[in-house]
Protein backbone atom coordinates (compact mmCIF):
# COMPACT_ATOMS: atom_id res chain seq x y z
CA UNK A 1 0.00 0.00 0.00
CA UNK A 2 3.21 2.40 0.84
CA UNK A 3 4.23 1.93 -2.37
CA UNK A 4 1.40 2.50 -4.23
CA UNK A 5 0.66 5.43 -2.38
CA UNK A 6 4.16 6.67 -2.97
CA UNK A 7 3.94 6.46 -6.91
CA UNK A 8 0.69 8.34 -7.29
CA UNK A 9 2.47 10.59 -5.70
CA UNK A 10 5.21 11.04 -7.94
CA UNK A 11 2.60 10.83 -10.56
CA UNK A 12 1.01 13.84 -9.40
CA UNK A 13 4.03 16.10 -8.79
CA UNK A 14 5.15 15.05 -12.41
CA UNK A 15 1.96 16.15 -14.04
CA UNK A 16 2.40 19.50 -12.44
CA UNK A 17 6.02 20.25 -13.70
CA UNK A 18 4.86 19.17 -17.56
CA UNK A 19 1.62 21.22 -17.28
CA UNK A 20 3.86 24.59 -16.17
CA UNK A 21 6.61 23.71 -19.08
CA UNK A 22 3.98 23.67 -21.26
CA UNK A 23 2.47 27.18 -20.15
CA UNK A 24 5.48 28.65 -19.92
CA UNK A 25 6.51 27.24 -23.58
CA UNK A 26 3.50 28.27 -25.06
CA UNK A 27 3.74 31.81 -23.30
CA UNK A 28 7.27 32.22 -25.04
CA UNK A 29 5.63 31.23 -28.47
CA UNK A 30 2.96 33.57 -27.97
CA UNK A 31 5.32 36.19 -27.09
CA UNK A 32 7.77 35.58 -29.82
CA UNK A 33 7.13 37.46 -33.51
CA UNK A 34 6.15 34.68 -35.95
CA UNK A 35 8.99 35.72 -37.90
CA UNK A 36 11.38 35.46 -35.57
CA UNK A 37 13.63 32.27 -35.59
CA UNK A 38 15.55 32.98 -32.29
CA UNK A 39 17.54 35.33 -30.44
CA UNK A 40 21.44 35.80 -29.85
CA UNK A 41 23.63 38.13 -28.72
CA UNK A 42 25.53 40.40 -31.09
CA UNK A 43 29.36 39.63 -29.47
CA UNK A 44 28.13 35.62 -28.62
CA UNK A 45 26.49 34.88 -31.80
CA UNK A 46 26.77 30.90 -30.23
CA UNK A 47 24.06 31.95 -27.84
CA UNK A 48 20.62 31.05 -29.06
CA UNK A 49 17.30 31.27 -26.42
CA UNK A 50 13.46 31.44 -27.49
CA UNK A 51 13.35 34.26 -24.80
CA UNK A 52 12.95 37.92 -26.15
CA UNK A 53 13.24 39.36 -22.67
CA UNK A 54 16.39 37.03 -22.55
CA UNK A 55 20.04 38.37 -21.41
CA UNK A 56 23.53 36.69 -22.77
CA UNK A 57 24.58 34.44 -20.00
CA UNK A 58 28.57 35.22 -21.06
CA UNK A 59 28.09 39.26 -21.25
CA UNK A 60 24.59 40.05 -19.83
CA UNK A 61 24.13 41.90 -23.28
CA UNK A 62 20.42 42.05 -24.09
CA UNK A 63 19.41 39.86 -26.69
CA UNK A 64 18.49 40.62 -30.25
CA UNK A 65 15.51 38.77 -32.68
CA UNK A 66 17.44 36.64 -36.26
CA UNK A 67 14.75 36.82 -38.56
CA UNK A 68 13.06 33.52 -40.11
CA UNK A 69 14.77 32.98 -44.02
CA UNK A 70 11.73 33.36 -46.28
CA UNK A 71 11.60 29.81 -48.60
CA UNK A 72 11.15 29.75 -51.90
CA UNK A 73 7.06 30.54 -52.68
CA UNK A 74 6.73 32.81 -49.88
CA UNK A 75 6.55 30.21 -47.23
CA UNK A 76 8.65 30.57 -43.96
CA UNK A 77 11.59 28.11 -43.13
CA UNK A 78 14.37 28.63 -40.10
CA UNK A 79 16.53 26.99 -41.91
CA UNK A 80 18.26 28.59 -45.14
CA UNK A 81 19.01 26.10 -48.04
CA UNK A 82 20.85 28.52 -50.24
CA UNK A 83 24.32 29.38 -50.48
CA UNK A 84 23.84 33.15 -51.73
CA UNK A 85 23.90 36.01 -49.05
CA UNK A 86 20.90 37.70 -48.49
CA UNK A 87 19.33 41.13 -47.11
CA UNK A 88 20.01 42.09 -43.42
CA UNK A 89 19.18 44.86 -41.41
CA UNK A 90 20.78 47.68 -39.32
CA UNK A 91 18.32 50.30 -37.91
CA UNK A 92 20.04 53.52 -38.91
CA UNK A 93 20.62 55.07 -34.83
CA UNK A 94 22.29 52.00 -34.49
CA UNK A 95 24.00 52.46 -37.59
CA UNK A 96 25.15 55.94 -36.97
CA UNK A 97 26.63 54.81 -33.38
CA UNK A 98 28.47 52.34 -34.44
CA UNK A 99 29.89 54.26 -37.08
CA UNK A 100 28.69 53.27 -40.47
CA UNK A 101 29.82 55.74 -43.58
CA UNK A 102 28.93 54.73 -47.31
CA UNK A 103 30.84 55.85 -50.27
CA UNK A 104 29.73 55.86 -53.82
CA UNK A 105 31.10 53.31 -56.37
CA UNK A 106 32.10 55.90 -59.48
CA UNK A 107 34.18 56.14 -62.68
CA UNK A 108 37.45 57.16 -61.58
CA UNK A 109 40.93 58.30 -63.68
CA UNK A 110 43.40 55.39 -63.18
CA UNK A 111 46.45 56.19 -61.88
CA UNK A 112 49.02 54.80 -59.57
CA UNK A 113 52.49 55.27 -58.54
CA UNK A 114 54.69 52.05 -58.56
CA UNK A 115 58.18 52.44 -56.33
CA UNK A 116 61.56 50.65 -56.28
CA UNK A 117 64.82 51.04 -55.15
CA UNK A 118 67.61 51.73 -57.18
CA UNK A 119 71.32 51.71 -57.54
CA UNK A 120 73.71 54.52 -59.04
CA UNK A 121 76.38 53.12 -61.65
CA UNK A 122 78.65 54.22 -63.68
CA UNK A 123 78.48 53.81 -67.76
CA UNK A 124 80.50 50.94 -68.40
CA UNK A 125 80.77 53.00 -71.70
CA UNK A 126 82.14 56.02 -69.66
CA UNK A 127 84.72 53.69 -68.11
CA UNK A 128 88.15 53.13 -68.79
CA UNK A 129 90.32 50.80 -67.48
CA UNK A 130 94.26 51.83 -68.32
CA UNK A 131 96.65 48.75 -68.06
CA UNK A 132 100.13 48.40 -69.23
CA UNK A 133 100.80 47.09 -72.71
CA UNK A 134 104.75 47.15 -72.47
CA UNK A 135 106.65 46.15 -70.04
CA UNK A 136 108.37 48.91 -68.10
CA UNK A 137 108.68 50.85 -65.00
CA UNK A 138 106.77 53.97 -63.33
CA UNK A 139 108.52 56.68 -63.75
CA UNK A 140 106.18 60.29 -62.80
CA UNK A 141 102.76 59.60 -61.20
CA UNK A 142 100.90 62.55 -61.70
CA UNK A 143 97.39 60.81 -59.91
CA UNK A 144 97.78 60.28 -56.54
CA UNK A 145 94.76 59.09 -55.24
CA UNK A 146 90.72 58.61 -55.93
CA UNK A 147 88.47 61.26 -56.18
CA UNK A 148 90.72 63.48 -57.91
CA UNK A 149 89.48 64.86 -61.46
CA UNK A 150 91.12 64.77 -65.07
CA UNK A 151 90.48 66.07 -68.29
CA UNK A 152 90.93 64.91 -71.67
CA UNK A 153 94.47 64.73 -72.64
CA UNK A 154 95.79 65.36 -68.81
CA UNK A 155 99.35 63.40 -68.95
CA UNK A 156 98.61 60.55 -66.06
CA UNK A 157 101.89 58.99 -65.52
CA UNK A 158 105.29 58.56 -67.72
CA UNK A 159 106.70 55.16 -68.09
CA UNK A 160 110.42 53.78 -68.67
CA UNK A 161 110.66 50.69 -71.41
CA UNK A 162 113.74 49.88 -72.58
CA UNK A 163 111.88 47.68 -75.17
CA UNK A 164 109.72 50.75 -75.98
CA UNK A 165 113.10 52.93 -76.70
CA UNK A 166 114.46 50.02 -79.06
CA UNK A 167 111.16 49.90 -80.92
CA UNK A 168 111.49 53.56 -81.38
CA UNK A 169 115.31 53.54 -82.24
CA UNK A 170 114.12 50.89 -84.62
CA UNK A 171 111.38 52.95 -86.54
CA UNK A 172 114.20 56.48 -86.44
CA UNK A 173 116.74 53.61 -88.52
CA UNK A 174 114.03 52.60 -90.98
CA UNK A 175 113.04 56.82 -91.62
CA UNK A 176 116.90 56.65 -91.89
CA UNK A 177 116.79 53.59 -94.28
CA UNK A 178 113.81 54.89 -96.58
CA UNK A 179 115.39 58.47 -96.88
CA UNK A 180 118.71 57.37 -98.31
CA UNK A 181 116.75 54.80 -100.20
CA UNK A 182 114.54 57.48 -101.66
CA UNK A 183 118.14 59.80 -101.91
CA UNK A 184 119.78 57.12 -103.84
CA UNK A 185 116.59 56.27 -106.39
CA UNK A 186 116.93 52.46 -104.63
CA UNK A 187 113.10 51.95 -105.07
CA UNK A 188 113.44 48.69 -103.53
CA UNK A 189 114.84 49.61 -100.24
CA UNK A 190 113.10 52.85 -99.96
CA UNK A 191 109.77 49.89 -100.77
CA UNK A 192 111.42 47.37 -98.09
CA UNK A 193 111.54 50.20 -95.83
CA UNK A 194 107.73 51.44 -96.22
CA UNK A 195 106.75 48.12 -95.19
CA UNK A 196 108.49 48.12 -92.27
CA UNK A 197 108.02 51.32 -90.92
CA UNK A 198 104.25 50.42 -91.41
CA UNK A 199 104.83 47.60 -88.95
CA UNK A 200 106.57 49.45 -86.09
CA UNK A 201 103.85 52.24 -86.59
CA UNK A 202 101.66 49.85 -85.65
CA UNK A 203 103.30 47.95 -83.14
CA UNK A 204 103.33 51.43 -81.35
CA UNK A 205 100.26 52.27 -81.50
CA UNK A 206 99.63 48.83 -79.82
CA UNK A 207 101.68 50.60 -76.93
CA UNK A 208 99.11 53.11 -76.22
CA UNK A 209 101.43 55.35 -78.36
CA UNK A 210 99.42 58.08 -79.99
CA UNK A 211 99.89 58.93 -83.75
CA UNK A 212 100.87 62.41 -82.30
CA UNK A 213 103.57 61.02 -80.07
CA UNK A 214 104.91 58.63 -83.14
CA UNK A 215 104.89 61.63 -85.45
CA UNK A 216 107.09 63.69 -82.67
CA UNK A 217 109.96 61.08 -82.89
CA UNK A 218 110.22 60.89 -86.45
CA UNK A 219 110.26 64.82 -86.44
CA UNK A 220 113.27 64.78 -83.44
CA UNK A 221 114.80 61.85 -85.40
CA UNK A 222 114.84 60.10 -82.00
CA UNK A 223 113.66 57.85 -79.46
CA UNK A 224 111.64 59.36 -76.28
CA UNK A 225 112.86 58.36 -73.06
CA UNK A 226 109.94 58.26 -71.58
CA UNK A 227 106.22 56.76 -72.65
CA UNK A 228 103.34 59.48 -71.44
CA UNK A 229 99.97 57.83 -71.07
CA UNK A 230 97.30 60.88 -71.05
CA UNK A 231 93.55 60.50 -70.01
CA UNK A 232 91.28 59.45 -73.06
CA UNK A 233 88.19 61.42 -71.40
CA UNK A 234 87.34 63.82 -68.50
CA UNK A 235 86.25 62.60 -65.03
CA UNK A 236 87.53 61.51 -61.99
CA UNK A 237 89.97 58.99 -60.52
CA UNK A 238 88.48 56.09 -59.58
CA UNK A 239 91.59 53.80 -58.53
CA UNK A 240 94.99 54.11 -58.96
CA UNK A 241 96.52 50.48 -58.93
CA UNK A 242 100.43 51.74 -58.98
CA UNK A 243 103.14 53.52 -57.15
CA UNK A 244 105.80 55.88 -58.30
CA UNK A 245 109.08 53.86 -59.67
CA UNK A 246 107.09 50.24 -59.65
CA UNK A 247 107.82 47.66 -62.52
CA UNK A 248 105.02 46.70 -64.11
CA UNK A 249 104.05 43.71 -67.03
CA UNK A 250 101.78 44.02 -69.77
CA UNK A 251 98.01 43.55 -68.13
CA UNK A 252 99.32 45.52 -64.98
CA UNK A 253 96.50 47.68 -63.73
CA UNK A 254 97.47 51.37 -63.57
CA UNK A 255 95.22 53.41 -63.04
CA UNK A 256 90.75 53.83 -63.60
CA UNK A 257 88.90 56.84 -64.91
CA UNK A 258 85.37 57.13 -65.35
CA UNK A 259 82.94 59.97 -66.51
CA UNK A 260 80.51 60.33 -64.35
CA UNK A 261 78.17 63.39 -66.29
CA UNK A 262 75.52 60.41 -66.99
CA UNK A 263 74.94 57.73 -64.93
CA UNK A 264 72.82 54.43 -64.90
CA UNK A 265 70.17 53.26 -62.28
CA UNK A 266 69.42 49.52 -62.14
CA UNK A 267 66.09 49.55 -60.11
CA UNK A 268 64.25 46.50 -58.63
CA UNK A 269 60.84 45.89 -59.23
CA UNK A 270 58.74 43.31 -57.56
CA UNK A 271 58.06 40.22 -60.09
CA UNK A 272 53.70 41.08 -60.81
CA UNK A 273 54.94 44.70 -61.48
CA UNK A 274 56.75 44.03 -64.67
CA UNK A 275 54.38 43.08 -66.62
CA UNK A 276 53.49 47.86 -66.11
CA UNK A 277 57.27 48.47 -67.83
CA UNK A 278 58.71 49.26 -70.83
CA UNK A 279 61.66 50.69 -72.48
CA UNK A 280 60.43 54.72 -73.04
CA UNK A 281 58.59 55.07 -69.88
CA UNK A 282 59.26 58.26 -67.72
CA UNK A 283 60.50 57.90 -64.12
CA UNK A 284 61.42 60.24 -61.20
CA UNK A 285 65.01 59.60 -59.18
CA UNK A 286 64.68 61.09 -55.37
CA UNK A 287 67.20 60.41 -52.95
CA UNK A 288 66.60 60.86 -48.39
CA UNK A 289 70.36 61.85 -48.42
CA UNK A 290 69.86 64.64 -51.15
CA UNK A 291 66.88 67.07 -50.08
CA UNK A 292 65.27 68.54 -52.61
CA UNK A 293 66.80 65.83 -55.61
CA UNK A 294 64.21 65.15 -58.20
CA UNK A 295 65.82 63.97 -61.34
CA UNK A 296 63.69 62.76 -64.52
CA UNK A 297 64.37 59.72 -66.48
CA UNK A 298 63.30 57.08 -68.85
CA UNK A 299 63.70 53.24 -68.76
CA UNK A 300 66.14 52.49 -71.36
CA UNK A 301 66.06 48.70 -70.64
CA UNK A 302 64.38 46.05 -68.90
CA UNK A 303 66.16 42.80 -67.98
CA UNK A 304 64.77 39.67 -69.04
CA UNK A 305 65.99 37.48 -66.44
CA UNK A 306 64.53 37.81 -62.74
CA UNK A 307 66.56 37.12 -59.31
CA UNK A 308 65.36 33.80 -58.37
CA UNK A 309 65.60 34.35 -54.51
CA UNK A 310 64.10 37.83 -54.02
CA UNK A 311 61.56 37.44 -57.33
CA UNK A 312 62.46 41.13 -58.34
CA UNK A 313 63.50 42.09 -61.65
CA UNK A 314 65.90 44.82 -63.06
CA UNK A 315 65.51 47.61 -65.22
CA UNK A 316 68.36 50.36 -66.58
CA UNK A 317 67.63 53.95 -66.46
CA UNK A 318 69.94 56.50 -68.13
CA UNK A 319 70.29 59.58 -66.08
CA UNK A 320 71.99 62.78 -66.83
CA UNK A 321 74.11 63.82 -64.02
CA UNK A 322 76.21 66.61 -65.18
CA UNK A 323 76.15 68.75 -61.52
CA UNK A 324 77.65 65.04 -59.88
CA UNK A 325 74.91 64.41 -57.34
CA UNK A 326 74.22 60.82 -57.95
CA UNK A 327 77.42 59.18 -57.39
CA UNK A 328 78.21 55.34 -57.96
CA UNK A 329 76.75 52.66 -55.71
CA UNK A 330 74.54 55.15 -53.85
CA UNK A 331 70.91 53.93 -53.50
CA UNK A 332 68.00 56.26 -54.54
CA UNK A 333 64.16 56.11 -54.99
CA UNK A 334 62.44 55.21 -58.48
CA UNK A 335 58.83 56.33 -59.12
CA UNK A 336 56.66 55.49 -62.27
CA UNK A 337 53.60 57.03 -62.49
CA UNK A 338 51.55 54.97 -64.39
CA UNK A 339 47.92 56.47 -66.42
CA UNK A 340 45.75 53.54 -67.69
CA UNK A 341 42.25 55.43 -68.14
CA UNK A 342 39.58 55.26 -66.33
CA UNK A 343 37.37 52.62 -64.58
CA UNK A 344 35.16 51.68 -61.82
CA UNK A 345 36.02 52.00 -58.50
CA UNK A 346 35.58 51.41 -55.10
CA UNK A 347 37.14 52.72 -51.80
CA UNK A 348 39.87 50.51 -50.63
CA UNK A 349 38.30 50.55 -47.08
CA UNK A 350 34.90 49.24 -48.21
CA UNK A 351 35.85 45.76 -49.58
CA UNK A 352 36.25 43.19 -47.12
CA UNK A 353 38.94 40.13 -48.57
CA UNK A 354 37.96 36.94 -47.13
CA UNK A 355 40.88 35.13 -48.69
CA UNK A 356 38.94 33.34 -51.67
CA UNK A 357 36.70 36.29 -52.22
CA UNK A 358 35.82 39.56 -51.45
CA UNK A 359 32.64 41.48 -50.13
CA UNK A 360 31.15 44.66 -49.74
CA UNK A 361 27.93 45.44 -48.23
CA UNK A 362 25.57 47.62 -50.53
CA UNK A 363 22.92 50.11 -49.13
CA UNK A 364 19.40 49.39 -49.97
CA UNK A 365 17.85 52.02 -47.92
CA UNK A 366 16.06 51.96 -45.15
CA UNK A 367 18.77 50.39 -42.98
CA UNK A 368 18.86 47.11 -45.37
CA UNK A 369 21.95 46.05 -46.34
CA UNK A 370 22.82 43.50 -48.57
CA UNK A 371 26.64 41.84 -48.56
CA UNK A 372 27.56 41.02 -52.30
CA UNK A 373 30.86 39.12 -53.38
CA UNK A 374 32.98 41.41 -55.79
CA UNK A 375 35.92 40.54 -58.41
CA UNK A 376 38.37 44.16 -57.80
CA UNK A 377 41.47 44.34 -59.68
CA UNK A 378 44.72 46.61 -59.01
CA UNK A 379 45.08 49.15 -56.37
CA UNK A 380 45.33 52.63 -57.35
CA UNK A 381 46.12 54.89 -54.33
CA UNK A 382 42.88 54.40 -52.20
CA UNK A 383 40.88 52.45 -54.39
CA UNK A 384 40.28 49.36 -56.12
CA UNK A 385 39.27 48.66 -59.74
CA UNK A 386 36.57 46.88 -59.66
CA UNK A 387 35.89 44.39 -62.47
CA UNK A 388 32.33 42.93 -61.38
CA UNK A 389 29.17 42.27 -59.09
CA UNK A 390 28.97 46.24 -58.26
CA UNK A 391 27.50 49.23 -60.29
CA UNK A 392 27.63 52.99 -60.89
CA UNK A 393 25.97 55.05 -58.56
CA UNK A 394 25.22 51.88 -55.82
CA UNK A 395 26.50 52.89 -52.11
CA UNK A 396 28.47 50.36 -50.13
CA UNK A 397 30.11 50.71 -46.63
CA UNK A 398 33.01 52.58 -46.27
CA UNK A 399 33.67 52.42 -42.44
CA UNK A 400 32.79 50.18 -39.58
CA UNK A 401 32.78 46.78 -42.20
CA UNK A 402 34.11 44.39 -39.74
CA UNK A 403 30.79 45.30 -37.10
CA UNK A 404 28.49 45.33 -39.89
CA UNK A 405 29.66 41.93 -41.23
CA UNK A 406 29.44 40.35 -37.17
CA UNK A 407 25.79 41.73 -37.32
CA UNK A 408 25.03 40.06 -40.65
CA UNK A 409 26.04 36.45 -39.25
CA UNK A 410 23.85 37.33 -36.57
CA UNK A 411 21.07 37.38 -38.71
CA UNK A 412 22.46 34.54 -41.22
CA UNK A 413 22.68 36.88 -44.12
CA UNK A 414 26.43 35.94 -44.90
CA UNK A 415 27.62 32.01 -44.53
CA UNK A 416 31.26 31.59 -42.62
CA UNK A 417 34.11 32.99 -44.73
C-alpha cells in the first residue's frame, strides 16, 4: 500500500512540472514574432534562447531577434538552403553609433604610382680601365689618389721601357733607311723600308702610343725616353693600382677613370609589377640623403631574367648627371607614375577580402543592407578597380565593415568565410 501510495504521488508532482513547461513554452511562443527564428547576442552569436526578454549568459548583453529565411514561394523556413547572401538589417541610430559611412562606387581616372629602389652606376661605356701594354717601370705619377678629377688629354703617368726605346730607335733607322733609299733612287729599299716602318707604326700604336707622339719622334729623329699615357676622357679617378718607380708587365692595372656626367640606375621591381614596364617610360630619381633631388628619367632597358631568390627584376635607367649628385653605388628612390584610363572604383576601405573572395555590403535604404561578393582588380592609391558584381551610382560601406559583417552572421545573411 506504501508503495502504491508513494507512486501516485510522484505521478502527481510530475503532471504538475509538464503542465507549467507547457504554459510557460506556449507563453514564449505567444510572445515571440512569428517571424522570428531565435535570439542571440551580437558579441556571442553561439548563444541562441526562445526568450525575447532574454540576457547573454557570457556578457549580460540584451538579446536581439534573427529573422526567419523566407523559402522559396513565400513560405517561412528557419533553416536557409541557399548558399547566396541575403538582405540584413541595421536600424540607422544604431547604424550611426556604431559608425557606419557609405561611399559611392564611381568612374574614376586610373592612376598609380609604382616604387623601387635603385642603384647609381657608372656607364660601363664612360669607363676606362688603363693597363700596361709594355713592359716597363713607373717613372712620374701625376694621380695620386681617388676622387681626384682629369680632363681629356691630362698626362697621367710617364713610363720607362727599354723595349719601348728600341722599338722607337728601330722605326728612327728605318726613316733613316727609306730616306737614303729614296736619296739614292733604290726603289726597292726605300719599298722594303715602307713596309716596315708600317709595322713598327703599328706595333706602337699597340703601346698606347698616340699617332701624335709617333709623329714627334720621327720629327726629333729620335727615341723618347719616356712613354706618357694621357687621359682618353674627363672625369675623376676612380683607382689608382700603382706607385711611383714600380715595374710593371703588360696587363698591370694602372690606373681607372670614369665619366661620371651620366649615370645608370638599375632599379628593382617586384616580379607582378613588370608586366606595367617598358623601355620609353618616364620615371622620377629622389634620394633621403639629397633634399630637394628630383631627377627625370626614362627606362632604357628592362632585364629579361629575374633574381630567383628575391623574385624582383631589373631595369636600366639613363640619367643625366652633369652637376655630380648621384654618385656610384649610392641607393635612390624610383617612381613610375603609371595612367591607364579610367574605370570603376571602389574605396579601398569598403571591400572586405575573405581570402577566396571579397565582399562589400551595398545600401538598400532603409537600414537594409545586402553583402555582395565582388571581383576588384589593381590598387590605385585608395581604391580598387573593380571588375564585377557592383554598379555605378550603388553605395556600399566605407567604415565600420568588420561590425556590420558580425551583425550580418547574426542574422544569417552571410555564410562563414
Amino acid at each position: 500500500m506504501k508503495s502504491i501510495r508513494l507512486a501516485l504521488i510522484l505521478s502527481c508532482l510530475a503532471g504538475l512540472v509538464a503542465a507549467t513547461g507547457c504554459s510557460k513554452t506556449g507563453a514564449a511562443s505567444a510572445s515571440k514574432p512569428a517571424d522570428v527564428d531565435y535570439y542571440t547576442c551580437t558579441m556571442h552569436p553561439s548563444v541562441r534562447s526562445q526568450e525575447p526578454d532574454g540576457k547573454c549568459p557570457i556578457c549580460g548583453m540584451d538579446l536581439v531577434p534573427v529573422k526567419k529565411i523566407a523559402a522559396e514561394g513565400g513560405a517561412v523556413d528557419a533553416v536557409s538552403t541557399a548558399e547566396k547572401p541575403h538582405e540584413f538589417s541595421i536600424p540607422l541610430d544604431r547604424q550611426q553609433l556604431i559608425g557606419v559611412t557609405y561611399a559611392t562606387v564611381e568612374a574614376r581616372p586610373l592612376r598609380r604610382t609604382v616604387r623601387a629602389v635603385g642603384l647609381v652606376a657608372a656607364m660601363t661605356t664612360k669607363h676606362w680601365d688603363y693597363v700596361a701594354r709594355v713592359d716597363g717601370y713607373v717613372h712620374n705619377l701625376n694621380v695620386s689618389a681617388p676622387g681626384d678629377r682629369v680632363e681629356k688629354g691630362q698626362v697621367l703617368m710617364d713610363l720607362y721601357s727599354p723595349d719601348l726605346t728600341a722599338t722607337e730607335n728601330e722605326y728612327v733607322d728605318l726613316l733613316r733607311m727609306r730616306d737614303n733609299g729614296r736619296r739614292d733612287r733604290n726603289e726597292a729599299a726605300a719599298g722594303d723600308a715602307e713596309r716596315l716602318l708600317a709595322g713598327a707604326r703599328a706595333r706602337l700604336r699597340q703601346w698606347n702610343i698616340s699617332d701624335a707622339q709617333i709623329d714627334s719622334v720621327e720629327k726629333a729623329g729620335k727615341a723618347d725616353e719616356f712613354l706618357t699615357l694621357s687621359s682618353p676622357v674627363a672625369g675623376v679617378v676612380e683607382e689608382v693600382a700603382v706607385h711611383q718607380g714600380r715595374h710593371v708587365a703588360p696587363g698591370d692595372h694602372l690606373v681607372d677613370i670614369v665619366d661620371l656626367s651620366s649615370v645608370w640606375v638599375w632599379a628593382e621591381f617586384y616580379e607582378n609589377e613588370l608586366p606595367l614596364l617598358k623601355p620609353g617610360l618616364p620615371v622620377t630619381i629622389t634620394s633621403s640623403s639629397v633634399p630637394g633631388l628630383s631627377i627625370p628619367g626614362r627606362i632604357a632597358v628592362v632585364d629579361p631574367f629575374v633574381n630567383e631568390l628575391k623574385r624582383t627584376g631589373r631595369v636600366r635607367i639613363d640619367v643625366d648627371n652633369a652637376d655630380s649628385r648621384l654618385r656610384p653605388d649610392a641607393y635612390v628612390d624610383v617612381a613610375l607614375a603609371l595612367d591607364e584610363g579610367e574605370g570603376l572604383t571602389v574605396p579601398f576601405d569598403a571591400v572586405l577580402p575573405t581570402g577566396e573572395r571579397d565582399i562589400v555590403f551595398v545600401d538598400k535604404g532603409s537600414g537594409r543592407l545586402e553583402p555582395r561578393f565582388v571581383q576588384v582588380g589593381a590598387k590605385f592609391g585608395d581604391f580598387y578597380l573593380v571588375t564585377g558584381g557592383l554598379r555605378a551610382g550603388e553605395r556600399v560601406v566605407n567604415s565600420a565593415n568588420f561590425l556590420v559583417d558580425a551583425e550580418s552572421k547574426v542574422q544569417g545573411a552571410l555564410k562563414s568565410w
